[in-house]
PDB file of N, CA and C in Angstrom:
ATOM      1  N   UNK A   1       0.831  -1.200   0.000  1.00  0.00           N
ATOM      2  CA  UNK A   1       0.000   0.000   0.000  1.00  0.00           C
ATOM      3  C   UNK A   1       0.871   1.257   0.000  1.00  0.00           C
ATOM      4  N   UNK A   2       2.306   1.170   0.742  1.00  0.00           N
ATOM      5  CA  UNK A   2       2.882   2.357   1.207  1.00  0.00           C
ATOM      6  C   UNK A   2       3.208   2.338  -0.447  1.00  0.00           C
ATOM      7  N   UNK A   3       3.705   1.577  -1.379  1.00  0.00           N
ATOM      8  CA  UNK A   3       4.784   1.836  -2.419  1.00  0.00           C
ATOM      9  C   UNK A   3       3.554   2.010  -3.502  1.00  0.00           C
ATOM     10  N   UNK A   4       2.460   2.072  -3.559  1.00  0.00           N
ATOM     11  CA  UNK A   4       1.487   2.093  -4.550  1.00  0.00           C
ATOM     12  C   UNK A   4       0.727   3.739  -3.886  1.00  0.00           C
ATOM     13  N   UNK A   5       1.219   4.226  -2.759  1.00  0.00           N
ATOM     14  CA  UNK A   5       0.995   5.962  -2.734  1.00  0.00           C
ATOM     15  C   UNK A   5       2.422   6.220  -3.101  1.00  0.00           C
ATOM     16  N   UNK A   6       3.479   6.015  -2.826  1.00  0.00           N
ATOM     17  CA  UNK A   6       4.592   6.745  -3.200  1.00  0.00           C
ATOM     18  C   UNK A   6       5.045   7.080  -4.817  1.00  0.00           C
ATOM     19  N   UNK A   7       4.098   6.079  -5.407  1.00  0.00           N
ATOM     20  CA  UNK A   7       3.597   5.860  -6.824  1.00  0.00           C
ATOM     21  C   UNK A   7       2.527   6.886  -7.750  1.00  0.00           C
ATOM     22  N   UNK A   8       1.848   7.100  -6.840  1.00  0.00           N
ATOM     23  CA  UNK A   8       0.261   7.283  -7.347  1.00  0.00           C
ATOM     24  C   UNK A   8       0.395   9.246  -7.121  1.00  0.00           C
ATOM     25  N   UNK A   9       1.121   9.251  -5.544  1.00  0.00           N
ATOM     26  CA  UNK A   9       1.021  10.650  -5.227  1.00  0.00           C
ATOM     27  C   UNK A   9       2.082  11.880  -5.952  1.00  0.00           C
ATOM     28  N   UNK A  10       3.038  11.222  -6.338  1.00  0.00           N
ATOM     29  CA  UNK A  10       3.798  12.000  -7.758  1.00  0.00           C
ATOM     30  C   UNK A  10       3.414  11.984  -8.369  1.00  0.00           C
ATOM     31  N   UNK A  11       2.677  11.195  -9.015  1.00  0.00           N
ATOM     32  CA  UNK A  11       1.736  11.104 -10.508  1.00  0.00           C
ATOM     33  C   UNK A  11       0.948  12.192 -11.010  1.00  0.00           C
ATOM     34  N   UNK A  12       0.250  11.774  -9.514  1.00  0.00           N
ATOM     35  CA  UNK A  12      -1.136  13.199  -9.545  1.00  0.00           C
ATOM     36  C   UNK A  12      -0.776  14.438  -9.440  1.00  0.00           C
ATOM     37  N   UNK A  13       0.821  14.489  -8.687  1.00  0.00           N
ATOM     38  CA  UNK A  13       0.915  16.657  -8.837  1.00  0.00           C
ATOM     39  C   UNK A  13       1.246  16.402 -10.176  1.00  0.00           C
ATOM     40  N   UNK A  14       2.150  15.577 -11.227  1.00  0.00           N
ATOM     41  CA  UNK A  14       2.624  15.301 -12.508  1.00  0.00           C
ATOM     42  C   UNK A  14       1.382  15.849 -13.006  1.00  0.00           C
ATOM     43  N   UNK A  15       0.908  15.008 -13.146  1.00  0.00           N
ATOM     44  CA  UNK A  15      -0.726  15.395 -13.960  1.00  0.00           C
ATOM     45  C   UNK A  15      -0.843  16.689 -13.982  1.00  0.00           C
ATOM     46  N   UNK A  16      -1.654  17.293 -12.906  1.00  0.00           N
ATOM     47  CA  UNK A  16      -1.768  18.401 -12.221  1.00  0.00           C
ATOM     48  C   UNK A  16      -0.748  19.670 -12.548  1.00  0.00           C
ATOM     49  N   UNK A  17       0.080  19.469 -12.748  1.00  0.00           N
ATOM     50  CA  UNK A  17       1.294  20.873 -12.903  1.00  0.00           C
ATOM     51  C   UNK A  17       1.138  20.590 -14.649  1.00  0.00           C
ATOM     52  N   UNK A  18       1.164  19.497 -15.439  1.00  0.00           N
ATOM     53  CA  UNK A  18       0.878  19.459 -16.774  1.00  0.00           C
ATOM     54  C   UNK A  18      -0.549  20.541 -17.124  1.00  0.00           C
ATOM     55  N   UNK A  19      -1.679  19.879 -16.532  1.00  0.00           N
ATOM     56  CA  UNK A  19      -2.882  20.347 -16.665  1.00  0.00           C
ATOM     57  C   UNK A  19      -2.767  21.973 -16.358  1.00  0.00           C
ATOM     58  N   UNK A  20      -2.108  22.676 -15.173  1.00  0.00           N
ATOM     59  CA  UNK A  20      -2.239  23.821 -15.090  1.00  0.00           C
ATOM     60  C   UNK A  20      -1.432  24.492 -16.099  1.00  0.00           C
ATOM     61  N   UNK A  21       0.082  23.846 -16.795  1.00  0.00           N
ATOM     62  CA  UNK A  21       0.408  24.287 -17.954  1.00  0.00           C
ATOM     63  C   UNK A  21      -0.288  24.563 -19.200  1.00  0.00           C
ATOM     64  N   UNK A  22      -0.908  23.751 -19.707  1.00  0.00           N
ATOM     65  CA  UNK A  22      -1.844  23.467 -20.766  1.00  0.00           C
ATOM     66  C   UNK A  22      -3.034  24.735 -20.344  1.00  0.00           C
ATOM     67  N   UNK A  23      -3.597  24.919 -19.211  1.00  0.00           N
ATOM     68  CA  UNK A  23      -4.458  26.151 -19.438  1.00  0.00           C
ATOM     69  C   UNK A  23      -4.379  27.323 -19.309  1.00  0.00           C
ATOM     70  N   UNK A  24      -3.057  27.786 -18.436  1.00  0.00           N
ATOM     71  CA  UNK A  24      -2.222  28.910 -18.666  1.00  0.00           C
ATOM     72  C   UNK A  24      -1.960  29.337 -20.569  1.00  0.00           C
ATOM     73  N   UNK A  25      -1.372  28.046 -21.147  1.00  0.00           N
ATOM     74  CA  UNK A  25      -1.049  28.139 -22.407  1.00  0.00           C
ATOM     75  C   UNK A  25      -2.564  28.509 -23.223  1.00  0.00           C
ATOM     76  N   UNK A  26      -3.365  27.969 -22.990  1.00  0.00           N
ATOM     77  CA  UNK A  26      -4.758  28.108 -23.974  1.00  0.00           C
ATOM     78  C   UNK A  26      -5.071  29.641 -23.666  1.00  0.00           C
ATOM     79  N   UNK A  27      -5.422  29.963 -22.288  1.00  0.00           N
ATOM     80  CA  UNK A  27      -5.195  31.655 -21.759  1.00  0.00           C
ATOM     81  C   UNK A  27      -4.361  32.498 -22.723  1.00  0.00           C
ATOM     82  N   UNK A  28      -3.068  32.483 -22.809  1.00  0.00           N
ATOM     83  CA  UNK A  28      -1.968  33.035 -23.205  1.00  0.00           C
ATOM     84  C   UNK A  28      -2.675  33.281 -24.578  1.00  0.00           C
ATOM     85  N   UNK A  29      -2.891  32.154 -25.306  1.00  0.00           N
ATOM     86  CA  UNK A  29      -3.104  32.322 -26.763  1.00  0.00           C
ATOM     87  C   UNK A  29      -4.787  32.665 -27.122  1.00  0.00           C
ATOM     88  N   UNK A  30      -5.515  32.646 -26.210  1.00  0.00           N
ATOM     89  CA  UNK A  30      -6.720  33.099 -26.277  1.00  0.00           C
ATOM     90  C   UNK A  30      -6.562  34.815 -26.159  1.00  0.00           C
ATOM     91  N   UNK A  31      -6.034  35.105 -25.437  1.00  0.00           N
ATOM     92  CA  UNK A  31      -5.834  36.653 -25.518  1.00  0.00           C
ATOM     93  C   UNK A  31      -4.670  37.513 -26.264  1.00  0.00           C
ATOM     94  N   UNK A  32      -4.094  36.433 -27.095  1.00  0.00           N
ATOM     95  CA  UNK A  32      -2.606  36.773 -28.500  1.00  0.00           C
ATOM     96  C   UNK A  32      -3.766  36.946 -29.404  1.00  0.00           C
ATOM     97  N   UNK A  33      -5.214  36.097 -29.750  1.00  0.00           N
ATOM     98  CA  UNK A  33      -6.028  35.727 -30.712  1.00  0.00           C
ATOM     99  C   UNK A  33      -7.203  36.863 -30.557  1.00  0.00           C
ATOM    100  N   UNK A  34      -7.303  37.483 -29.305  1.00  0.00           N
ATOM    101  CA  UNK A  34      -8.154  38.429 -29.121  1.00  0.00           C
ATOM    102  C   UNK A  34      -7.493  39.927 -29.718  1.00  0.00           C
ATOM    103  N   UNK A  35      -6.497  40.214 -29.033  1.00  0.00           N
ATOM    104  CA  UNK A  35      -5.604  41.269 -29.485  1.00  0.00           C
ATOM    105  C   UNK A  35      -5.465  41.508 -31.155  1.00  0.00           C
ATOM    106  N   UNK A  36      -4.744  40.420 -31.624  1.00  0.00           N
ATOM    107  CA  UNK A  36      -4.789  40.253 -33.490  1.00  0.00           C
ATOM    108  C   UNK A  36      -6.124  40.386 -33.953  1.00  0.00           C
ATOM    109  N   UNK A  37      -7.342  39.891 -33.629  1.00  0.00           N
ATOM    110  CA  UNK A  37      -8.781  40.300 -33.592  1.00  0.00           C
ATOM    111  C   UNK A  37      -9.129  42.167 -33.191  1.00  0.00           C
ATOM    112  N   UNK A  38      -8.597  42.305 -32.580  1.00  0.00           N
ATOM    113  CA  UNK A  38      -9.054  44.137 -32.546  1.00  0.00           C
ATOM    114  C   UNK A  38      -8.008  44.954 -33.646  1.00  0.00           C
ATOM    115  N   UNK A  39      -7.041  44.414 -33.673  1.00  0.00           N
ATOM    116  CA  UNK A  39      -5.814  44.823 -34.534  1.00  0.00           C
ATOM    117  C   UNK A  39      -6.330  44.681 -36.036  1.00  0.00           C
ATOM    118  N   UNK A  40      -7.046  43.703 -36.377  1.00  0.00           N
ATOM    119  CA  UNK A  40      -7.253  44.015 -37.519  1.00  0.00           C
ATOM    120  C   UNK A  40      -8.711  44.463 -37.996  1.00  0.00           C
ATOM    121  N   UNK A  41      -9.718  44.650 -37.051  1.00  0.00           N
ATOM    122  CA  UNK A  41     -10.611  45.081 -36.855  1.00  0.00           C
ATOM    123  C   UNK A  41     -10.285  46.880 -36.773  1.00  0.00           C
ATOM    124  N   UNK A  42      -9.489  47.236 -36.489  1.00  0.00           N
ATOM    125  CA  UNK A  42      -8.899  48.705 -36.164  1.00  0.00           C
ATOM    126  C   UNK A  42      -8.175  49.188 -37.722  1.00  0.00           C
ATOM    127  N   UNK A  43      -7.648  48.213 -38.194  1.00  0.00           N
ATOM    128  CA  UNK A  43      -7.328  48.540 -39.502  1.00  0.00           C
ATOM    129  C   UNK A  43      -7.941  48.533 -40.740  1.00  0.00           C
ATOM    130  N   UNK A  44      -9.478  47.619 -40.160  1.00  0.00           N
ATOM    131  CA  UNK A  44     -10.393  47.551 -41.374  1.00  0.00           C
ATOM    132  C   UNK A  44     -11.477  48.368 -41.727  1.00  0.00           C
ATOM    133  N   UNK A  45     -11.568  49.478 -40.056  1.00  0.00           N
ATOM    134  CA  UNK A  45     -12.141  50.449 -39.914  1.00  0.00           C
ATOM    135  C   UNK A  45     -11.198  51.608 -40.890  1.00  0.00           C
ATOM    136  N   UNK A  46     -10.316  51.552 -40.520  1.00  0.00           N
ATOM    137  CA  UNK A  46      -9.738  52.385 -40.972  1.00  0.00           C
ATOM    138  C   UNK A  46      -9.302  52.893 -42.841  1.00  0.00           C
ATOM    139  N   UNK A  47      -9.021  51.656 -43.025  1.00  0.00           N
ATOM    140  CA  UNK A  47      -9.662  51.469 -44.856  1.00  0.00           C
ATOM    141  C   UNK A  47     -10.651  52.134 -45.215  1.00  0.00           C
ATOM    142  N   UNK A  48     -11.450  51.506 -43.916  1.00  0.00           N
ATOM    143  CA  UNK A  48     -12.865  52.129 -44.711  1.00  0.00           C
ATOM    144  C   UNK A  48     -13.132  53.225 -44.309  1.00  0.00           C
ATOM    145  N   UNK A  49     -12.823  53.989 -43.898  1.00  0.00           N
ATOM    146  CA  UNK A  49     -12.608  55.144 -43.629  1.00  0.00           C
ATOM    147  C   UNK A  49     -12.316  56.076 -44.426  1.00  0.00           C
ATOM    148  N   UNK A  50     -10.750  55.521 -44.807  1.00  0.00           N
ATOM    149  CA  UNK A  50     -10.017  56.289 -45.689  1.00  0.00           C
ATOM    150  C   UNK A  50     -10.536  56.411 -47.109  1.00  0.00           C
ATOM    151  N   UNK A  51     -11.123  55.273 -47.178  1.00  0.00           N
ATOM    152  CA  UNK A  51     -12.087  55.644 -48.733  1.00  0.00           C
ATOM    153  C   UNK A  51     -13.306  55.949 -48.876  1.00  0.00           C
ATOM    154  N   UNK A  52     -13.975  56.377 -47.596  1.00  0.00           N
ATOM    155  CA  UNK A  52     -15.233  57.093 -47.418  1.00  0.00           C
ATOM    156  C   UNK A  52     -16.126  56.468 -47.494  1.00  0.00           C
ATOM    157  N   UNK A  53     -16.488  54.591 -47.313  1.00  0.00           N
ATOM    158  CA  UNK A  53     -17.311  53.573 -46.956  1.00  0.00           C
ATOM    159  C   UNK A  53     -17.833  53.808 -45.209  1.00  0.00           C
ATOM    160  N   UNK A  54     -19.353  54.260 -45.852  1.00  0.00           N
ATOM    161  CA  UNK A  54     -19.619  54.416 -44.044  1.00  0.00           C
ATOM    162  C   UNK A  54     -19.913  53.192 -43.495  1.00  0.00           C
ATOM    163  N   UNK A  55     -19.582  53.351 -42.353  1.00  0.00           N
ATOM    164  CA  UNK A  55     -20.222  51.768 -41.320  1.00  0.00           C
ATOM    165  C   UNK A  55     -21.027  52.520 -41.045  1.00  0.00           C
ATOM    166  N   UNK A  56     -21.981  50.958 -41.139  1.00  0.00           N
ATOM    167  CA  UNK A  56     -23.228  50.977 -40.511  1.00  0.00           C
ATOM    168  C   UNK A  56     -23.239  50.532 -38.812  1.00  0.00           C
ATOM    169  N   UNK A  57     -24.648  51.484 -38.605  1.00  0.00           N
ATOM    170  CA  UNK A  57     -24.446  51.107 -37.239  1.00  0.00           C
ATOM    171  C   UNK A  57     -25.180  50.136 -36.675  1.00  0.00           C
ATOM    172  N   UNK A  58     -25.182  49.110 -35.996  1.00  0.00           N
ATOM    173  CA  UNK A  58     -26.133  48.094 -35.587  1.00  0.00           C
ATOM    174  C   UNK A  58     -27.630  48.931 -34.663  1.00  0.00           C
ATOM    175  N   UNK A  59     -28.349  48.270 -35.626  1.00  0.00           N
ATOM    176  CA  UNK A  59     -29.364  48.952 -34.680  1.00  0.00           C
ATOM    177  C   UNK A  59     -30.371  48.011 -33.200  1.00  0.00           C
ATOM    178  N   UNK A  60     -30.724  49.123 -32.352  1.00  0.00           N
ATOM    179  CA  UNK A  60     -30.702  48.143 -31.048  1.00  0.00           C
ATOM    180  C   UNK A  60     -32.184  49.106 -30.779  1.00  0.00           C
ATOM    181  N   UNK A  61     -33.268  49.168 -31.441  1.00  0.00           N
ATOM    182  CA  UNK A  61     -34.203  49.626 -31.138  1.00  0.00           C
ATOM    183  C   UNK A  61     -35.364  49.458 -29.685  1.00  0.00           C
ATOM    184  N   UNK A  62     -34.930  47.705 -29.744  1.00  0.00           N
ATOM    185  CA  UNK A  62     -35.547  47.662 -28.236  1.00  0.00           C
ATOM    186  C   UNK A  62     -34.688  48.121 -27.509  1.00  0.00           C
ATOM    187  N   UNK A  63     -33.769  48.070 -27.271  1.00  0.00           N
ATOM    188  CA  UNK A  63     -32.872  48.389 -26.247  1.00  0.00           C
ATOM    189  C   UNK A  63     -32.818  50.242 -26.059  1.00  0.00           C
ATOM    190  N   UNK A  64     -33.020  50.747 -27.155  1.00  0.00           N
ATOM    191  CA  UNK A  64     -32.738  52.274 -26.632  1.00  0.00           C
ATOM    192  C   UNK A  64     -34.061  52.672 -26.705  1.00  0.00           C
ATOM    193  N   UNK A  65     -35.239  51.761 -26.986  1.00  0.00           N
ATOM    194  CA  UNK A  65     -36.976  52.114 -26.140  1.00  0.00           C
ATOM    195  C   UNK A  65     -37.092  51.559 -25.188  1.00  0.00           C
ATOM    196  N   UNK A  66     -36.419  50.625 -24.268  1.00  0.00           N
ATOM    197  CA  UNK A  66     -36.186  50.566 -22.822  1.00  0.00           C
ATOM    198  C   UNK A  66     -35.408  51.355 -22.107  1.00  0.00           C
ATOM    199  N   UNK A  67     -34.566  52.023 -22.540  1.00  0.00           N
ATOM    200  CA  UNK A  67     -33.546  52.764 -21.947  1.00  0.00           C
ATOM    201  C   UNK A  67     -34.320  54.556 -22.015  1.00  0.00           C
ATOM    202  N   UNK A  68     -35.041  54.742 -22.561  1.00  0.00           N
ATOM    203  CA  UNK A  68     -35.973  55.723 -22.913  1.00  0.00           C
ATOM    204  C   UNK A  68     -37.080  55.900 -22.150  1.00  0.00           C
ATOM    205  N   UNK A  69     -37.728  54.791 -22.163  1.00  0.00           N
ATOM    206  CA  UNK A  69     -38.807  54.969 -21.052  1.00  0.00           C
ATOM    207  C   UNK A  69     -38.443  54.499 -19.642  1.00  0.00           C
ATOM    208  N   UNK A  70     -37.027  54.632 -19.008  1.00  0.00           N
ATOM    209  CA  UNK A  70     -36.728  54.823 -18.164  1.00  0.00           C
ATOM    210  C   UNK A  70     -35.905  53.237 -17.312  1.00  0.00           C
ATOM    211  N   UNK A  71     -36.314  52.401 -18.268  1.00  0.00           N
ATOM    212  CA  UNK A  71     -35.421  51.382 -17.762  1.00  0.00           C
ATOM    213  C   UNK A  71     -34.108  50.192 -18.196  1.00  0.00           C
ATOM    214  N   UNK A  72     -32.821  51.297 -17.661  1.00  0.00           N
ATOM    215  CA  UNK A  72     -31.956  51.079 -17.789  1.00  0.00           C
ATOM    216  C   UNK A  72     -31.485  49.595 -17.874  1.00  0.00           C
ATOM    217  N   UNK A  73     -31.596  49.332 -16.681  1.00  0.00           N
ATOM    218  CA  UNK A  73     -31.716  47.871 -16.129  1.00  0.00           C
ATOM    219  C   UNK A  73     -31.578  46.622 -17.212  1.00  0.00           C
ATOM    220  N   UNK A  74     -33.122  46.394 -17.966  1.00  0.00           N
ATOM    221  CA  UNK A  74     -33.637  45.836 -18.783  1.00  0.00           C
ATOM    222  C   UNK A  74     -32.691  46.435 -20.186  1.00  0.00           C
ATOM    223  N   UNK A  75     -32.729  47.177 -20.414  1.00  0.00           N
ATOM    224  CA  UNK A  75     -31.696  47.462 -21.606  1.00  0.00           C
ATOM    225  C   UNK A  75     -30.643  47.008 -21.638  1.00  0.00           C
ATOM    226  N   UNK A  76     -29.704  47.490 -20.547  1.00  0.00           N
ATOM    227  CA  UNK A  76     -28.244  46.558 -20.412  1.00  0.00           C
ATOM    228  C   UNK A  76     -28.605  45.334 -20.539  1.00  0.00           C
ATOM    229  N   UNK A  77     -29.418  44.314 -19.854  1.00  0.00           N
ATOM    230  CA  UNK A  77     -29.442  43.328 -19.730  1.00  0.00           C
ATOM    231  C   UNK A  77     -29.928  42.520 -21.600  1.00  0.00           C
ATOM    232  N   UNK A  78     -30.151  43.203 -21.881  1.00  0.00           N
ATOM    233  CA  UNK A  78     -30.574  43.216 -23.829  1.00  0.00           C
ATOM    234  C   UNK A  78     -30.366  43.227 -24.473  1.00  0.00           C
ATOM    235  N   UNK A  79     -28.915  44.239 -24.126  1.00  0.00           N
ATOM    236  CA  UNK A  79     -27.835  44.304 -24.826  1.00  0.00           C
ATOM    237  C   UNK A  79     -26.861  43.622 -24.830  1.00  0.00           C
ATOM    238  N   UNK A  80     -26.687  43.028 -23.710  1.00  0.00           N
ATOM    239  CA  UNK A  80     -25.254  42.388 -23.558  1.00  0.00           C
ATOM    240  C   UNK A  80     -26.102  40.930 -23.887  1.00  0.00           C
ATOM    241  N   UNK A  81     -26.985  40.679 -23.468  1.00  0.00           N
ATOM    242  CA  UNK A  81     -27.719  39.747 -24.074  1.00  0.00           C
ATOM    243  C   UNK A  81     -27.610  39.175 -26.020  1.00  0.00           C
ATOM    244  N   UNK A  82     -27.309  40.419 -26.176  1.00  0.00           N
ATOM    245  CA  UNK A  82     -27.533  40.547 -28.135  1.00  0.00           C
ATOM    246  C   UNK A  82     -25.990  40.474 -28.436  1.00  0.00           C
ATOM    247  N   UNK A  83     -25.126  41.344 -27.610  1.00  0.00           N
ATOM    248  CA  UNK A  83     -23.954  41.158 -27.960  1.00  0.00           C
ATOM    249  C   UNK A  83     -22.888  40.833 -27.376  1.00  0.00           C
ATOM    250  N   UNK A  84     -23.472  40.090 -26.204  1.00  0.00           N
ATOM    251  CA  UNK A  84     -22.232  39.441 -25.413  1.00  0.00           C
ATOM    252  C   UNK A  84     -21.180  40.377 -24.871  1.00  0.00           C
ATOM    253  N   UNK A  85     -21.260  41.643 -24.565  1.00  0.00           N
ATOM    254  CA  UNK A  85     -20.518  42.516 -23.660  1.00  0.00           C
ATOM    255  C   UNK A  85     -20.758  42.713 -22.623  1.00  0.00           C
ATOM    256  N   UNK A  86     -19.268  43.062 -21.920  1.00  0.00           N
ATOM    257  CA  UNK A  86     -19.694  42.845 -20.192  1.00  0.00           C
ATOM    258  C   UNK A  86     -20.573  44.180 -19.774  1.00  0.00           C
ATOM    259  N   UNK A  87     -20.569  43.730 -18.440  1.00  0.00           N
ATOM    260  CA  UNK A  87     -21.769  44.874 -17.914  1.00  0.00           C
ATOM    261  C   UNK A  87     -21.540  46.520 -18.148  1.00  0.00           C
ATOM    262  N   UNK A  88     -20.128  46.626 -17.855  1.00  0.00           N
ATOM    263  CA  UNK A  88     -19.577  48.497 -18.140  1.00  0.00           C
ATOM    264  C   UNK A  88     -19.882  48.829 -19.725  1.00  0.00           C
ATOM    265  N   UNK A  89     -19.696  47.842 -20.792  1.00  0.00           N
ATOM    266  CA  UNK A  89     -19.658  48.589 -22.165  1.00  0.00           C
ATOM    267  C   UNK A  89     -21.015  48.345 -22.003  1.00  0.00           C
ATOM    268  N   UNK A  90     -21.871  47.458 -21.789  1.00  0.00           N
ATOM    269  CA  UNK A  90     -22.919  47.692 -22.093  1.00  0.00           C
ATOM    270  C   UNK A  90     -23.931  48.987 -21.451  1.00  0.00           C
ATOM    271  N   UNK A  91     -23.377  49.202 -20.327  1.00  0.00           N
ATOM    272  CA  UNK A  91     -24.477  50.360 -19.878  1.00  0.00           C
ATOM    273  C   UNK A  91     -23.479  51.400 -20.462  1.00  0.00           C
ATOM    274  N   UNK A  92     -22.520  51.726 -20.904  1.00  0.00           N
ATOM    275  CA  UNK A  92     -22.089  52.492 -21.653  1.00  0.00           C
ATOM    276  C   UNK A  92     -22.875  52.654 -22.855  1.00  0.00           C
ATOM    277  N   UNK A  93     -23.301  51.581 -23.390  1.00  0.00           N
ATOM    278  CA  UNK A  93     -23.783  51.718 -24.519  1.00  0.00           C
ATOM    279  C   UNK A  93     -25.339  52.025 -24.968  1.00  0.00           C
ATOM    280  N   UNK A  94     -25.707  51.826 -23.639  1.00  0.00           N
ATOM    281  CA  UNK A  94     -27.420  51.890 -23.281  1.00  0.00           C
ATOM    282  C   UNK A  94     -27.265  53.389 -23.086  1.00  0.00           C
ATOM    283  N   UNK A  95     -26.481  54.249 -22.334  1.00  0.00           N
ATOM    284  CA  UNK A  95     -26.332  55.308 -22.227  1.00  0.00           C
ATOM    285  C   UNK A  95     -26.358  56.444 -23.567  1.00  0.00           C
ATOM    286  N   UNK A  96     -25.352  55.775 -24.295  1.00  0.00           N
ATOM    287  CA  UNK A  96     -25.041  56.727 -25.411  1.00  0.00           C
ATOM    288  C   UNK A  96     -26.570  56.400 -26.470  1.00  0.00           C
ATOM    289  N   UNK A  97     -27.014  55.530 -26.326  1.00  0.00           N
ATOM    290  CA  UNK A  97     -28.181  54.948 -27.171  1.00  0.00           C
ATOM    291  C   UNK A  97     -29.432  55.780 -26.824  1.00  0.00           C
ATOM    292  N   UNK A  98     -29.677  56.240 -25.773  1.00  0.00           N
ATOM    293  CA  UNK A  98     -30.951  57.254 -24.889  1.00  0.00           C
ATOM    294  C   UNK A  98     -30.385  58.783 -24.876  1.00  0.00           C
ATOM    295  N   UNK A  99     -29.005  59.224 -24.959  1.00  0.00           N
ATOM    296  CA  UNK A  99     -28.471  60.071 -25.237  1.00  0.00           C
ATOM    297  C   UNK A  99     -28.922  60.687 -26.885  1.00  0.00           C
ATOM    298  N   UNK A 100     -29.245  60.173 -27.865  1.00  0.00           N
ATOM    299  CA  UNK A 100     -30.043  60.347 -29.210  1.00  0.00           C
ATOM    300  C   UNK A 100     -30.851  61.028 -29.171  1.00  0.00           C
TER     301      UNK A 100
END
């Protein structure tokens, strides 16, 4: 029993220090893949820019007629709902949307 833990209990930090490598690494490159994602998103604005192609703006009509008749709340929650942003851009964005 003693030589089948002296076995088993290296194994498992082994495992374990592998496993926390491997998701540090997926982290690392999940946010190399996010960064190159705004980077070229910033440059494709900018093309279009430079040649006078307007962007369009997404429109969020329920969301800035909840935010209008007074409830904020429900808007953020609608928005980030629609576009998966955290809570600050989104009431940022509920803001500037009732600001119109």
């Amino acid at each position: 029993m003693e030589n089948l833990l002296l076995v088993l209990v290296p194994g498992f930090i082994l495992v374990m220090v592998v496993i926390g490598f491997a998701g540090a690494a997926e982290e690392r490159r999940a946010r190399r893949m996010d960064r190159r994602l705004v980077d070229l998103e910033v440059k494709i604005n900018a093309l279009l820019s430079h040649h006078g192609v307007p962007l369009p703006e997404p429109e969020f009509d329920a969301v800035r007629t909840l935010a209008l008749r007074g409830r904020k709340a429900a808007a953020v929650l609608l928005y980030r709902a629609q576009t998966d942003a955290d809570p600050k851009e989104a009431l940022w964005e509920v803001n500037r949307l009732s600001a119109r």
